[in-house]
Structures are given as structure tokens and as C-alpha cells.
PDB file of N, CA and C in Angstrom:
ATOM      1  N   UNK A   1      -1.630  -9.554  19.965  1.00  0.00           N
ATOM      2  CA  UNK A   1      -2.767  -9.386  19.069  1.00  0.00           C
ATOM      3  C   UNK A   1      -2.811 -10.576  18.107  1.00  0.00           C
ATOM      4  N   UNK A   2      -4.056 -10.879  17.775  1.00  0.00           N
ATOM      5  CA  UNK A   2      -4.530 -12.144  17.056  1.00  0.00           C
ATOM      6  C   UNK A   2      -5.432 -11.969  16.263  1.00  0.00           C
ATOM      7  N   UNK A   3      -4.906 -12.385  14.671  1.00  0.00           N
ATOM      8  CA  UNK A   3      -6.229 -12.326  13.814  1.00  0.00           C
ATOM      9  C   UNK A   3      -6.783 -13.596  13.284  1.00  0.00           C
ATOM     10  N   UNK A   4      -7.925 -13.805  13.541  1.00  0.00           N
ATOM     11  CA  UNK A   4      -8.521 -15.290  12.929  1.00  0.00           C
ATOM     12  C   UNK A   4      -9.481 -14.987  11.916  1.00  0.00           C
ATOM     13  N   UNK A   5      -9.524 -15.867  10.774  1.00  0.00           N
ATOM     14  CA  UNK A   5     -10.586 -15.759   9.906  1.00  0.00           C
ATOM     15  C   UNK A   5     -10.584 -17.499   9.175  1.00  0.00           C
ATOM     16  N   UNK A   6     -12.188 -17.664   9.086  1.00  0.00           N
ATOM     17  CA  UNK A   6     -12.383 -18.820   8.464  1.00  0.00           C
ATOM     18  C   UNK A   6     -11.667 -20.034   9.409  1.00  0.00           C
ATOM     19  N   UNK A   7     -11.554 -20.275  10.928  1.00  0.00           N
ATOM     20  CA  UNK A   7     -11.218 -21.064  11.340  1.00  0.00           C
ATOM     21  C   UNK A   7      -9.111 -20.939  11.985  1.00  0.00           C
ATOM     22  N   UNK A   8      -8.622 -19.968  11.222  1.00  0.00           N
ATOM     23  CA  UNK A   8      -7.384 -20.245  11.266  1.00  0.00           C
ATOM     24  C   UNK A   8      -6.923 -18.880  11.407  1.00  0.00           C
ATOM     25  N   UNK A   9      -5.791 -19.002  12.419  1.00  0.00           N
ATOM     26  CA  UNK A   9      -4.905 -18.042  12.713  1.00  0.00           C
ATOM     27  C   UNK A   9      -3.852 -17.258  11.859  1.00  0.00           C
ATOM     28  N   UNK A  10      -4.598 -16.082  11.128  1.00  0.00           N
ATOM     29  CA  UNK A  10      -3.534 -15.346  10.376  1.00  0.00           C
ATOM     30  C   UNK A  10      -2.572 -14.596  10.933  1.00  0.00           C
ATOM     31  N   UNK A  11      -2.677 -13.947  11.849  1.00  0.00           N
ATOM     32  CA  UNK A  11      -1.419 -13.291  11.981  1.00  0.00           C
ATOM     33  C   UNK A  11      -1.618 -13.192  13.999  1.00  0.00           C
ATOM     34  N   UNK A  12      -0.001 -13.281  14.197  1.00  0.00           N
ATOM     35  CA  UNK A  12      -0.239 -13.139  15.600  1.00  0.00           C
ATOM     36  C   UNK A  12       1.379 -12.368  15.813  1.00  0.00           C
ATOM     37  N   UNK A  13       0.769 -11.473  16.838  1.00  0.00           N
ATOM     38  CA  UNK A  13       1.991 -10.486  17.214  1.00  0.00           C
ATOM     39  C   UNK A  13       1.897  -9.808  18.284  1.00  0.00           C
ATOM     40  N   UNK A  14       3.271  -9.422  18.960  1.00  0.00           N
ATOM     41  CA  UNK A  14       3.521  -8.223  20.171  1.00  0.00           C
ATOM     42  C   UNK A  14       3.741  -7.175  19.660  1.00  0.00           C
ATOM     43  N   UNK A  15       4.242  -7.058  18.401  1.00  0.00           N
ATOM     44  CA  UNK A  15       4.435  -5.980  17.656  1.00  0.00           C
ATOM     45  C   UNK A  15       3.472  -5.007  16.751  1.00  0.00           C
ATOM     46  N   UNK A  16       1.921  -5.073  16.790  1.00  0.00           N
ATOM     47  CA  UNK A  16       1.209  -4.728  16.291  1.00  0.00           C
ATOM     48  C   UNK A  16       1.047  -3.377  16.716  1.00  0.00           C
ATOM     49  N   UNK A  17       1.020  -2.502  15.467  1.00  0.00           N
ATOM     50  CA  UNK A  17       0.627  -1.100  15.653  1.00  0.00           C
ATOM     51  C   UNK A  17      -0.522  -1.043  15.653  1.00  0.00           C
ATOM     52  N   UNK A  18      -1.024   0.222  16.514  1.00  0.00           N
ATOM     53  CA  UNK A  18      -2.702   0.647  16.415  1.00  0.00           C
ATOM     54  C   UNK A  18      -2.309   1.808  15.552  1.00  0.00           C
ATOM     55  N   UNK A  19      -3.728   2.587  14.757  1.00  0.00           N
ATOM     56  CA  UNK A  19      -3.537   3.698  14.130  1.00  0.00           C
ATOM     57  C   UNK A  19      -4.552   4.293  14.666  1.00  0.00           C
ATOM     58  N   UNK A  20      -5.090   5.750  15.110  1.00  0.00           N
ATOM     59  CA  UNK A  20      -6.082   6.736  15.244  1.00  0.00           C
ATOM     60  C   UNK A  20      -6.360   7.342  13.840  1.00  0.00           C
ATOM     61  N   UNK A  21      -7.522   7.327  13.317  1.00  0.00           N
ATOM     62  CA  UNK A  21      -8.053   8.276  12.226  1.00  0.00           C
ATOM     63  C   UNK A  21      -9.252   9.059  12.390  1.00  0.00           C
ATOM     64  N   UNK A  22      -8.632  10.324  13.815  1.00  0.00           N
ATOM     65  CA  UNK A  22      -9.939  10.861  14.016  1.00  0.00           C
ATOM     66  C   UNK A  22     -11.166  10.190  14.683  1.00  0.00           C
ATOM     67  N   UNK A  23     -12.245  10.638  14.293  1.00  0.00           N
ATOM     68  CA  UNK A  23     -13.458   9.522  14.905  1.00  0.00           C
ATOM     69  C   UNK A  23     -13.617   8.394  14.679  1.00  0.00           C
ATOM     70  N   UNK A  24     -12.642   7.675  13.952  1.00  0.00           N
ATOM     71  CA  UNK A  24     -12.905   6.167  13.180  1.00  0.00           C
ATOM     72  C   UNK A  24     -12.058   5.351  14.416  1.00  0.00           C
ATOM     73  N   UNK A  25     -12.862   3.860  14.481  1.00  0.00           N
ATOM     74  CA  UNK A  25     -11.892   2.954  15.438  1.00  0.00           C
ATOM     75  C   UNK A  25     -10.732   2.887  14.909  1.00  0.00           C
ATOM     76  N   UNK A  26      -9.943   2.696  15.596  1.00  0.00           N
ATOM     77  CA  UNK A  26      -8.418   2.587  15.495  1.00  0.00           C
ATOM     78  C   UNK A  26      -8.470   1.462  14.605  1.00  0.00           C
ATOM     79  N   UNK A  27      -6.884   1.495  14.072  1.00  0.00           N
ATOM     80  CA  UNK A  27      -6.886  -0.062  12.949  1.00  0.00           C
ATOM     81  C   UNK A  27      -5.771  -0.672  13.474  1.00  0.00           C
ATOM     82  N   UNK A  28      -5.416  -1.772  13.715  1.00  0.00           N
ATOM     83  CA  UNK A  28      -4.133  -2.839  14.160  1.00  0.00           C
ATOM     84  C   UNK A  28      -3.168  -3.138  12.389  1.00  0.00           C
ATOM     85  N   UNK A  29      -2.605  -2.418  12.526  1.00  0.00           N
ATOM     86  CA  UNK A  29      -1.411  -2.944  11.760  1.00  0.00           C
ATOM     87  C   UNK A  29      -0.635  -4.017  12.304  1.00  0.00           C
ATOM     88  N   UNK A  30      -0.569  -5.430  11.658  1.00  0.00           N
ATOM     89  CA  UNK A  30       0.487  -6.363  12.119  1.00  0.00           C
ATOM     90  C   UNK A  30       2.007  -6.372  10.802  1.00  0.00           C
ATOM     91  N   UNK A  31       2.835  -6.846  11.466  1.00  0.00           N
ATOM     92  CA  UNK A  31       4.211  -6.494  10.656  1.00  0.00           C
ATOM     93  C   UNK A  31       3.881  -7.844  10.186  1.00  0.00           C
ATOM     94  N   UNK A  32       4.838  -7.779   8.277  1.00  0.00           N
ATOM     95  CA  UNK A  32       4.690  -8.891   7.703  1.00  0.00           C
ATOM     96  C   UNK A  32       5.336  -9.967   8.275  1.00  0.00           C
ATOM     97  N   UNK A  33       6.284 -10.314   8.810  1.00  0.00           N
ATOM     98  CA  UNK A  33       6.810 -10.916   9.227  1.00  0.00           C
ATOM     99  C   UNK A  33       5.995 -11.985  10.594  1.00  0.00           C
ATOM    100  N   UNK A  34       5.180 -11.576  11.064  1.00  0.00           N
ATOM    101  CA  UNK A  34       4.147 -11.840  11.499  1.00  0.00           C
ATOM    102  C   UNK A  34       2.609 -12.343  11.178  1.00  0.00           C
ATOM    103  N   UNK A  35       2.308 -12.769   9.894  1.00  0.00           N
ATOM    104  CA  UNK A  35       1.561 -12.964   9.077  1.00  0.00           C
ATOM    105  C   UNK A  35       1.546 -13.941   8.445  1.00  0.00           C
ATOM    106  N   UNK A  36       0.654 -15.309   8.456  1.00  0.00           N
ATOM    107  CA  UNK A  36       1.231 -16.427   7.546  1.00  0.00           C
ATOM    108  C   UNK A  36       0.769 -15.842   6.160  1.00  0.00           C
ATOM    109  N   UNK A  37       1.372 -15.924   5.422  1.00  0.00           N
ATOM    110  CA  UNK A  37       1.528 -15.535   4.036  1.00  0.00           C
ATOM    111  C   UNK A  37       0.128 -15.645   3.221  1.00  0.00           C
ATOM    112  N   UNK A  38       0.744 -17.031   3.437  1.00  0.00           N
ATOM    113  CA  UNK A  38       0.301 -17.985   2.620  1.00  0.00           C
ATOM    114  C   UNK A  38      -1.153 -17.994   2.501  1.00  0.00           C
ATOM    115  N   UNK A  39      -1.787 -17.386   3.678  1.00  0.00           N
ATOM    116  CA  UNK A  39      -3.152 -17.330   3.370  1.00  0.00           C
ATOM    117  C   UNK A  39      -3.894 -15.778   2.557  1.00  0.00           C
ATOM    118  N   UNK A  40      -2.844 -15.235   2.218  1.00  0.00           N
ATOM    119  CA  UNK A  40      -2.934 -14.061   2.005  1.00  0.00           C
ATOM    120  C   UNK A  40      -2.621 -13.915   0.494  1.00  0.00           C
ATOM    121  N   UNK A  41      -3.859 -13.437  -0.756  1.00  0.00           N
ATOM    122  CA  UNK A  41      -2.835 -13.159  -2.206  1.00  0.00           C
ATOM    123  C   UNK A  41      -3.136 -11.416  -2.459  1.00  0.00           C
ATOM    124  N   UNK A  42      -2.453 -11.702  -3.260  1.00  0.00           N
ATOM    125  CA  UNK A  42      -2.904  -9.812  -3.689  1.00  0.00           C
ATOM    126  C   UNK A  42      -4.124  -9.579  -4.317  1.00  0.00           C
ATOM    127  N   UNK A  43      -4.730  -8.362  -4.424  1.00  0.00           N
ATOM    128  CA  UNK A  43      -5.719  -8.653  -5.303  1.00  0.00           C
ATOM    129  C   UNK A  43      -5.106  -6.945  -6.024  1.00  0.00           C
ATOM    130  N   UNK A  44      -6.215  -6.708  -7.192  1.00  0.00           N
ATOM    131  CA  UNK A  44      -6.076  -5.997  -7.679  1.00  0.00           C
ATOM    132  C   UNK A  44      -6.722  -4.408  -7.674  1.00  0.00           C
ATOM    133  N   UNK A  45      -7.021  -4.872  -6.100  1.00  0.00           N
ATOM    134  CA  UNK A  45      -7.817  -3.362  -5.672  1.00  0.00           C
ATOM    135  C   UNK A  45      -6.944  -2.146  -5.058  1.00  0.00           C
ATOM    136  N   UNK A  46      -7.423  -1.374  -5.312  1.00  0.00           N
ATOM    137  CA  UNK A  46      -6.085  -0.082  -4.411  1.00  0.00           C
ATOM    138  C   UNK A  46      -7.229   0.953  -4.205  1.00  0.00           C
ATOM    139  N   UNK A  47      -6.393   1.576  -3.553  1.00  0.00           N
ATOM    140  CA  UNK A  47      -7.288   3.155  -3.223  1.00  0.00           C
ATOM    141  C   UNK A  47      -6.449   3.745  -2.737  1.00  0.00           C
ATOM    142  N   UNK A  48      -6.819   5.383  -2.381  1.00  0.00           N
ATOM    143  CA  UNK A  48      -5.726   6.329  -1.846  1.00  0.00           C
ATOM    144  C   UNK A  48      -6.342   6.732  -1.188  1.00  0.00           C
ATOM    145  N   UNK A  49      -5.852   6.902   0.163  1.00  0.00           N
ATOM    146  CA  UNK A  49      -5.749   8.066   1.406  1.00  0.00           C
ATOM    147  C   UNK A  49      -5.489   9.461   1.270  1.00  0.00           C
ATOM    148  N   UNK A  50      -5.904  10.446   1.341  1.00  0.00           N
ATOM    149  CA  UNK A  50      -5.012  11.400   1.504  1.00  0.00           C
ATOM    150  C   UNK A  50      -4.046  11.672   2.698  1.00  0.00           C
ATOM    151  N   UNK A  51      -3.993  10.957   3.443  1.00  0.00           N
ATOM    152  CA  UNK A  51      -3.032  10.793   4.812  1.00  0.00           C
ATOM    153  C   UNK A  51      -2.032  10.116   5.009  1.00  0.00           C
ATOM    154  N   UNK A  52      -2.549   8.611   3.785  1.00  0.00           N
ATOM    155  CA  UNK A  52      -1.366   7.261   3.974  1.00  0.00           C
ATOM    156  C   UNK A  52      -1.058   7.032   2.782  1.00  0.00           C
ATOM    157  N   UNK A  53      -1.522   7.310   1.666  1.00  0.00           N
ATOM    158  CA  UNK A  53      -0.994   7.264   0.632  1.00  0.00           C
ATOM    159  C   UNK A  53      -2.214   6.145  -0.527  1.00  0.00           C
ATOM    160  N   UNK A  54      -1.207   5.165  -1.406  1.00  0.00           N
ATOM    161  CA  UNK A  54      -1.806   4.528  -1.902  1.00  0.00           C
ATOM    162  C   UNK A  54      -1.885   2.773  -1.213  1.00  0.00           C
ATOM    163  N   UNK A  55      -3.246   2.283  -1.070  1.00  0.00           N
ATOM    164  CA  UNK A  55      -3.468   1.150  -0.071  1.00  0.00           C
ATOM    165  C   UNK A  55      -3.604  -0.373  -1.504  1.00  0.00           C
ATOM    166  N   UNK A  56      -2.838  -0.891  -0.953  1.00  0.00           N
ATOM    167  CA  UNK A  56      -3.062  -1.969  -2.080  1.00  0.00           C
ATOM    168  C   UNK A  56      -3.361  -3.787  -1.123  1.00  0.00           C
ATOM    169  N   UNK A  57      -4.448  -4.333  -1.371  1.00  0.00           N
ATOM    170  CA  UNK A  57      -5.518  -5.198  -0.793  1.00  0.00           C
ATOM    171  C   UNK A  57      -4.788  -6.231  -1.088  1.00  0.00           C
ATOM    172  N   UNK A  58      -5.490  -6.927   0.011  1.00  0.00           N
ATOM    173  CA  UNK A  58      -4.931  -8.624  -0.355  1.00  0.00           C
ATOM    174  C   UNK A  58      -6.717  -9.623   0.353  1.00  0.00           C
ATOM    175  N   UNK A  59      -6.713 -10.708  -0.838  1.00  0.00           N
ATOM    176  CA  UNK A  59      -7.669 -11.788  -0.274  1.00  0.00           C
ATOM    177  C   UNK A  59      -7.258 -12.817   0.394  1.00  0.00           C
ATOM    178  N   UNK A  60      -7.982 -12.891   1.507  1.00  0.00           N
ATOM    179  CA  UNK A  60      -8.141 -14.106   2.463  1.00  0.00           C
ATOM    180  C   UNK A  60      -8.272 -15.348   1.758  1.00  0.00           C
ATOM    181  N   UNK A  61      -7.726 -16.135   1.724  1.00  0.00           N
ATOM    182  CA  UNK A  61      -7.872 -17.471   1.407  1.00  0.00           C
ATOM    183  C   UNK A  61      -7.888 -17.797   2.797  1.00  0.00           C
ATOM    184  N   UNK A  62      -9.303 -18.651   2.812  1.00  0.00           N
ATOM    185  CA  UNK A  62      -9.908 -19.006   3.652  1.00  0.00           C
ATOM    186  C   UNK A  62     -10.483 -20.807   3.489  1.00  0.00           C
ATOM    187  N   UNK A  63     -10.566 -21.145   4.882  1.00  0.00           N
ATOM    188  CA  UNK A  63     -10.728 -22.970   4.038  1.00  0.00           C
ATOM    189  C   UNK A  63     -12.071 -22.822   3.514  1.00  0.00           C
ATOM    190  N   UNK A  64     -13.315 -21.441   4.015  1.00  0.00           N
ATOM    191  CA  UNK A  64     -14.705 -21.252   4.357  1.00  0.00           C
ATOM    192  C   UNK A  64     -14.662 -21.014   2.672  1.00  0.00           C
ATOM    193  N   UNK A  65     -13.862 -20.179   1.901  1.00  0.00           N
ATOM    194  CA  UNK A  65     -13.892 -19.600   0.664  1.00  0.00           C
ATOM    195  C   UNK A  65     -13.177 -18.467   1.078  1.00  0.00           C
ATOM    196  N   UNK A  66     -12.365 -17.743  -0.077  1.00  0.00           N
ATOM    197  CA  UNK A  66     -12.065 -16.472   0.119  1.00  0.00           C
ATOM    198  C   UNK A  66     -12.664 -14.971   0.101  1.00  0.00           C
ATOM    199  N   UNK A  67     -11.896 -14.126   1.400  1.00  0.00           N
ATOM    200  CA  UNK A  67     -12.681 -13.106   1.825  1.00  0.00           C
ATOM    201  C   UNK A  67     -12.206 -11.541   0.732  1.00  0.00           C
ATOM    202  N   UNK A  68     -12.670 -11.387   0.244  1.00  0.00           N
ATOM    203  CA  UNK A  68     -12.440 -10.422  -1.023  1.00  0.00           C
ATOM    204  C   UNK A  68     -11.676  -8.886   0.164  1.00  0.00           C
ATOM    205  N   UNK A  69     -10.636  -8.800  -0.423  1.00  0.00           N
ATOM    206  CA  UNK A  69     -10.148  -7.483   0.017  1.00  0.00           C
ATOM    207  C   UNK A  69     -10.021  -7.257   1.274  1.00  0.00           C
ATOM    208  N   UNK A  70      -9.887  -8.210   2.205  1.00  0.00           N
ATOM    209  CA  UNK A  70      -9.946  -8.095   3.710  1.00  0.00           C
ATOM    210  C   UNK A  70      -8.765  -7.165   4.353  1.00  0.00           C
ATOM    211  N   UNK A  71      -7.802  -7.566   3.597  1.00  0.00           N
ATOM    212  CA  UNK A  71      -6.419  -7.362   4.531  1.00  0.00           C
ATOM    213  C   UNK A  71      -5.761  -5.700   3.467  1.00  0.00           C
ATOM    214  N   UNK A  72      -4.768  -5.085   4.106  1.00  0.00           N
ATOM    215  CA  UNK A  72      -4.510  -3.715   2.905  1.00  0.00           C
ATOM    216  C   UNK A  72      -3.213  -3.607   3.730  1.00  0.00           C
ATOM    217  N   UNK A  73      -2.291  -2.719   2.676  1.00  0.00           N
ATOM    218  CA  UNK A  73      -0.880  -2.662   3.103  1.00  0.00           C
ATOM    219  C   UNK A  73      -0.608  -1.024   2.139  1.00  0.00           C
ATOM    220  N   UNK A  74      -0.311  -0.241   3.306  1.00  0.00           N
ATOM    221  CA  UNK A  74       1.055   0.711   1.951  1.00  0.00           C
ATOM    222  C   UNK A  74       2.267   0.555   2.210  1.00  0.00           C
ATOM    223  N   UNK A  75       2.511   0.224   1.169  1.00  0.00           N
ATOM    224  CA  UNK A  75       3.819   0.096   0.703  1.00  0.00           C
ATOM    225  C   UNK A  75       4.715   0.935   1.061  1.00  0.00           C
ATOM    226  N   UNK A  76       4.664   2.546   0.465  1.00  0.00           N
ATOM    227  CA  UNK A  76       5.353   3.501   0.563  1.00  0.00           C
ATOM    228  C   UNK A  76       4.186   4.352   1.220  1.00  0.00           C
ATOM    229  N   UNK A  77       3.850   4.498   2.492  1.00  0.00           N
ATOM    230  CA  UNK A  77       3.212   5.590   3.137  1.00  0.00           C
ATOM    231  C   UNK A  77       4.007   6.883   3.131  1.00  0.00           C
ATOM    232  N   UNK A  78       2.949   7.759   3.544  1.00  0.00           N
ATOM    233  CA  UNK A  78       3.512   9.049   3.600  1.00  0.00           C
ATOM    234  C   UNK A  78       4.210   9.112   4.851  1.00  0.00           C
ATOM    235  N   UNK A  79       5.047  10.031   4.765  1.00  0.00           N
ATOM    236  CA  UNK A  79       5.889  10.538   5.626  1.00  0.00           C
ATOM    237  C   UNK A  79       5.411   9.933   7.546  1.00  0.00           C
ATOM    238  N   UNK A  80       3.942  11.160   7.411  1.00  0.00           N
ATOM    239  CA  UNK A  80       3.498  11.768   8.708  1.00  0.00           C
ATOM    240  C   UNK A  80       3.237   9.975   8.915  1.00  0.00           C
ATOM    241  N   UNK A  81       3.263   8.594   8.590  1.00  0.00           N
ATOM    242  CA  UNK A  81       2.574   7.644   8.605  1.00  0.00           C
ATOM    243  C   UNK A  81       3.391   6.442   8.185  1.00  0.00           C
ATOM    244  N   UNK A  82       4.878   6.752   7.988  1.00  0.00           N
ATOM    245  CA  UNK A  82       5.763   6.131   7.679  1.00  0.00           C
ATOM    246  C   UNK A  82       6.302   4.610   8.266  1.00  0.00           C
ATOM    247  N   UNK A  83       5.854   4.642  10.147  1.00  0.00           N
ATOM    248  CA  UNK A  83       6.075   3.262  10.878  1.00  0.00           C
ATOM    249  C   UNK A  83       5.226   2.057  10.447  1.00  0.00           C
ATOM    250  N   UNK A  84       4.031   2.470   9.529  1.00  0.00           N
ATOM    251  CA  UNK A  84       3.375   1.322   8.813  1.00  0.00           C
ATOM    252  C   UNK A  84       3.657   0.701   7.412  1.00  0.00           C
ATOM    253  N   UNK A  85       4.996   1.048   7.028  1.00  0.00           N
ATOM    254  CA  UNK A  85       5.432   0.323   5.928  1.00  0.00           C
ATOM    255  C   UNK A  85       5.831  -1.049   6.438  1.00  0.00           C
ATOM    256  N   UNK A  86       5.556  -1.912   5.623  1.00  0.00           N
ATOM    257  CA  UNK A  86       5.858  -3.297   5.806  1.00  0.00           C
ATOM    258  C   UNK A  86       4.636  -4.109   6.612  1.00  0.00           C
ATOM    259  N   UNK A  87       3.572  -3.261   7.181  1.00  0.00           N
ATOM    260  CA  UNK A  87       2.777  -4.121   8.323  1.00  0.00           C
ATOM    261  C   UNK A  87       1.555  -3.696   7.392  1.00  0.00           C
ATOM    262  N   UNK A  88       0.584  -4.801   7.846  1.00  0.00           N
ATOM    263  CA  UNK A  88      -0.619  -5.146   7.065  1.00  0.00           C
ATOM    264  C   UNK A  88      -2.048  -5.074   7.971  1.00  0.00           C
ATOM    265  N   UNK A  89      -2.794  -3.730   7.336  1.00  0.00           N
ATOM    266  CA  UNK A  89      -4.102  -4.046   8.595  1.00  0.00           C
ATOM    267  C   UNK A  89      -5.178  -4.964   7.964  1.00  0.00           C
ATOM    268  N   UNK A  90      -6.198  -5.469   8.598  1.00  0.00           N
ATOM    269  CA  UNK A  90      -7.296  -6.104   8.508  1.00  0.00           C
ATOM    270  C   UNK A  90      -8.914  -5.573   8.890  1.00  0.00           C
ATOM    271  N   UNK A  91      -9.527  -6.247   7.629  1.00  0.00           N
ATOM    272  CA  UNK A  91     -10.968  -5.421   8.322  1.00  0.00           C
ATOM    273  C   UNK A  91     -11.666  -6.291   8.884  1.00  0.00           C
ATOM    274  N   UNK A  92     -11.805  -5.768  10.380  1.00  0.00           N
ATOM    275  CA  UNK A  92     -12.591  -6.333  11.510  1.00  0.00           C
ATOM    276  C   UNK A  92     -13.961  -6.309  11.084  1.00  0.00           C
ATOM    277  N   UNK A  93     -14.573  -6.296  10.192  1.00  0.00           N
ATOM    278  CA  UNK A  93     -15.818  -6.244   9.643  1.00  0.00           C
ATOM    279  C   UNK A  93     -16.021  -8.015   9.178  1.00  0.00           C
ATOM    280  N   UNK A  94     -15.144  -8.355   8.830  1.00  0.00           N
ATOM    281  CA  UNK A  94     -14.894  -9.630   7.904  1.00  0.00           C
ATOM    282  C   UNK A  94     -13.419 -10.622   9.011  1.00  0.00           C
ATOM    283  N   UNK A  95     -12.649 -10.152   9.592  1.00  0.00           N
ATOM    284  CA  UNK A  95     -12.037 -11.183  10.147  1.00  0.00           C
ATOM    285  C   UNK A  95     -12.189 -10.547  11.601  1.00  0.00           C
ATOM    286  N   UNK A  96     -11.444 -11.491  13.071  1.00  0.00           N
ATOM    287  CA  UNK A  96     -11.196 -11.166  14.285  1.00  0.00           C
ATOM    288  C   UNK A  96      -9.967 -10.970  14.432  1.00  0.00           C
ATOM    289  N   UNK A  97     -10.080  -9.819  15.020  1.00  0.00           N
ATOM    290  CA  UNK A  97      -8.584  -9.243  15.854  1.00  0.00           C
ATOM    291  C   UNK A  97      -8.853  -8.736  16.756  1.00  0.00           C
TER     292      UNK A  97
END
């Protein structure tokens, strides 16, 4: 799995989780370790799941300009949702994967 945005390859992996949420497309979690960083900062947005917990965002730095809130990570997921700590999904709305 391969995510590109703004020209450049953010994250590439064999290790990428898919997630099911019901009727919603699945989401690709990639592990951090898999992720160039560097194109990635935090931002100061969060929200909560009632399923995964609390989701805290990161912006694309992009060479195009940066993509506001693209990428999201929990930290401490819940239990039922626990194999996605450490891996980071992306919204296919705004980048390719």
C-alpha cells in the first residue's frame, strides 16, 4: 500500500491495516514506522469515536501547500481496536492510497 499527496510518497507498506466501520469504506492504517515523518506535523484537531477512542490529526506538508488534517492517529485506542496504536490513517478524500 501507497500513499501519495502533493507529488510525493508518504507512506509505503506491507504492513498496512484495513479497518471496517459498518457501511463506511474501509480505512488503511499504515504503521509509523512506515511513514516519512517529516512530511507530517501535528495539528491541533482531535475528535472522539465512540469505538476508537480519541483521534488526534496531523497536516500534510505538501510542496503544493499544506493539506489541513489529512492524516489521524489514536494513540491509546480502545480495547475492541487496540492493533491500531502506533499506525496512522489518511483521508482518501485529500491524498491517494
Amino acid at each position: 500500500m501507497v500513499v501519495r499527496a502533493g507529488g510525493a510518497i508518504l507512506a509505503e507498506s506491507d504492513h498496512a491495516l484495513e479497518l471496517n466501520e459498518g457501511d463506511l469504506p474501509p480505512v488503511i492504517y499504515f504503521p509509523k514506522g512506515d511513514i516519512a515523518m517529516a512530511f507530517l506535523e501535528a495539528s491541533q484537531t482531535r475528535a472522539t469515536c465512540i469505538h476508537k477512542g480519541e483521534a488526534h490529526y496531523y497536516t500534510i506538508i505538501a510542496k503544493s501547500g499544506p493539506i489541513r488534517d489529512a492524516a489521524w492517529t489514536y494513540a491509546e485506542p480502545k480495547k475492541a481496536v487496540d492493533e491500531i496504536a502506533c499506525y496512522i490513517a489518511f483521508d482518501t478524500e485529500q491524498v491517494a492510497v
